[in-house]
C-alpha atoms as a PDB file:
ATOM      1  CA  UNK A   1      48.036-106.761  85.786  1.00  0.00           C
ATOM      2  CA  UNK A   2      51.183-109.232  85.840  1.00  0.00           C
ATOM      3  CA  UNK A   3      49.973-112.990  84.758  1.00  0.00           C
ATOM      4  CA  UNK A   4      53.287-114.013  86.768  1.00  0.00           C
ATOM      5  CA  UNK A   5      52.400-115.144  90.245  1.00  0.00           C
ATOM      6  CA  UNK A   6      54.439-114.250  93.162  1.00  0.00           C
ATOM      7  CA  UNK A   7      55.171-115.941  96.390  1.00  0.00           C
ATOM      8  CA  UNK A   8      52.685-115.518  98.787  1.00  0.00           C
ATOM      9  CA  UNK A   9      49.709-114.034  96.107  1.00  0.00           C
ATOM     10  CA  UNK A  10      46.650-115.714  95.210  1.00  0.00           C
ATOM     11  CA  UNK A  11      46.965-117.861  92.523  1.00  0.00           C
ATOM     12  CA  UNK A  12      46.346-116.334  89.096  1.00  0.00           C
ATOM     13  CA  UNK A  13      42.384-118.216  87.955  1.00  0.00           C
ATOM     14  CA  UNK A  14      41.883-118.207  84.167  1.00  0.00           C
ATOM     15  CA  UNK A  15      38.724-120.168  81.916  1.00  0.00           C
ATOM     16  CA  UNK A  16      40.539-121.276  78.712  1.00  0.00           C
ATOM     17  CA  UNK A  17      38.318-121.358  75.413  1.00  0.00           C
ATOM     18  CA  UNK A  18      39.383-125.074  75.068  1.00  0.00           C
ATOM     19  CA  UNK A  19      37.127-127.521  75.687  1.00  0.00           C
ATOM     20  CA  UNK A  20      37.348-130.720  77.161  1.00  0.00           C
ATOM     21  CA  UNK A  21      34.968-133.773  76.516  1.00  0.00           C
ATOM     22  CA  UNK A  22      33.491-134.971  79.578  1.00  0.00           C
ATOM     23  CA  UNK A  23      30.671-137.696  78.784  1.00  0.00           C
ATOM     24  CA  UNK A  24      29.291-136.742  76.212  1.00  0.00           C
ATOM     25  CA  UNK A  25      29.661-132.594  76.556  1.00  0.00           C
ATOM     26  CA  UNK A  26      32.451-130.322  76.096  1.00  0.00           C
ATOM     27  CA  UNK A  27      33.557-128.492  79.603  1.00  0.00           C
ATOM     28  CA  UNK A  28      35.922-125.094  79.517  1.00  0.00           C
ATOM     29  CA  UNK A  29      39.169-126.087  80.945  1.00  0.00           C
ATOM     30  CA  UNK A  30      40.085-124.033  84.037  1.00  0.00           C
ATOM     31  CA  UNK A  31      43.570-123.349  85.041  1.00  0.00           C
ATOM     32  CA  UNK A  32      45.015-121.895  88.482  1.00  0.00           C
ATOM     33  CA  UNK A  33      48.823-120.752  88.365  1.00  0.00           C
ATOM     34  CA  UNK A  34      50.523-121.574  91.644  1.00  0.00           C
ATOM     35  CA  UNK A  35      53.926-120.527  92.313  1.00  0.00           C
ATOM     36  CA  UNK A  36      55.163-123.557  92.031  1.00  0.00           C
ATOM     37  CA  UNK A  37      52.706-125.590  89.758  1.00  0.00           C
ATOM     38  CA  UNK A  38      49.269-125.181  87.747  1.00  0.00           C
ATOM     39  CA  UNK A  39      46.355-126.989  88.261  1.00  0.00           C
ATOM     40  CA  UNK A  40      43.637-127.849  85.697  1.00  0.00           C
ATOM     41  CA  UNK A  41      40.040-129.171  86.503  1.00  0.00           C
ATOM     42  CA  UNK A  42      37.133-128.959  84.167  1.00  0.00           C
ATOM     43  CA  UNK A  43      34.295-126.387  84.450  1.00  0.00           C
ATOM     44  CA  UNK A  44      31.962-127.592  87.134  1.00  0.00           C
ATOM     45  CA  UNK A  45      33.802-130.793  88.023  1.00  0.00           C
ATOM     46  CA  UNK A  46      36.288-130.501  91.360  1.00  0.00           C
ATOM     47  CA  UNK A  47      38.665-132.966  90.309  1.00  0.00           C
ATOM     48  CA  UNK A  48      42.105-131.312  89.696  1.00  0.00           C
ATOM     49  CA  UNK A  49      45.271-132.185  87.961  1.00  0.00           C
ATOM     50  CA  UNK A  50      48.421-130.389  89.237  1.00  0.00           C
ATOM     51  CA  UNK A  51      51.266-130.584  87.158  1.00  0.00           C
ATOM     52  CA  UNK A  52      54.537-128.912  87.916  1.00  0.00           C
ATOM     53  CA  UNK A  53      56.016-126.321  85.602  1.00  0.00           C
ATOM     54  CA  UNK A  54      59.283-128.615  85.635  1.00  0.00           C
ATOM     55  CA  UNK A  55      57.242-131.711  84.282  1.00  0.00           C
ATOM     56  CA  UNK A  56      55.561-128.837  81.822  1.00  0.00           C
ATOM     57  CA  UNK A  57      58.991-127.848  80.510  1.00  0.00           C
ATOM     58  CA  UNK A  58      60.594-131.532  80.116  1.00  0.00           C
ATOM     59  CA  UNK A  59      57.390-132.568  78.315  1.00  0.00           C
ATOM     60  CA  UNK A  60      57.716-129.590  76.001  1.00  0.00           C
ATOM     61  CA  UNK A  61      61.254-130.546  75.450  1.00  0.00           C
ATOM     62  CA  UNK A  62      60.799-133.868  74.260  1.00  0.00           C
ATOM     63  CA  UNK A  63      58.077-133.114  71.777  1.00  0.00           C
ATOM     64  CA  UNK A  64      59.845-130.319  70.494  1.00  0.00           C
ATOM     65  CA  UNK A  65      62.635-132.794  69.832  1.00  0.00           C
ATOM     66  CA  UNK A  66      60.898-135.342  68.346  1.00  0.00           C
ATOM     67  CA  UNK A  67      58.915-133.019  66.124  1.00  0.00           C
ATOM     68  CA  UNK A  68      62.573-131.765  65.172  1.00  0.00           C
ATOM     69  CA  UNK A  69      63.964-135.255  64.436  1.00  0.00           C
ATOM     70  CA  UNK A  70      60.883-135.646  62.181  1.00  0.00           C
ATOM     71  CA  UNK A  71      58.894-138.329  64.766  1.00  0.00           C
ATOM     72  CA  UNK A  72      55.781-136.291  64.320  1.00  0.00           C
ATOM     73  CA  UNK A  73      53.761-136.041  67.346  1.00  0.00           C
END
């Protein structure tokens, strides 16, 4: 089984062990890949966040080179 999605498949559905506090409770975080972007929701919640693997990238870029110029987090 490939975890890469190609066009035209059904998105790829994984439950992540993290958990995600939601008043009060911790919720599994769900994930969907998409060809072009992921979304994330909460276990039993339908609100979704889609982020695009572009603004996943540039995000990882900057903290990687803040981390590297000794900024911390």
């Amino acid at each position: 089984m490939s975890a890469i999605v190609r066009i035209g498949e059904r998105p790829l559905k994984r439950e992540t062990a993290v958990g995600i506090r939601d008043g009060g409770r911790s919720r599994a975080l769900l994930i969907e890949l998409h060809p072009r972007h992921i979304e994330l929701r909460r276990k039993g919640t339908q609100r979704r966040l889609t982020v695009s693997y572009d603004a996943i990238y540039d995000l990882a870029s900057k903290l990687l080179a803040r981390a590297e110029k000794g900024g911390g987090k």
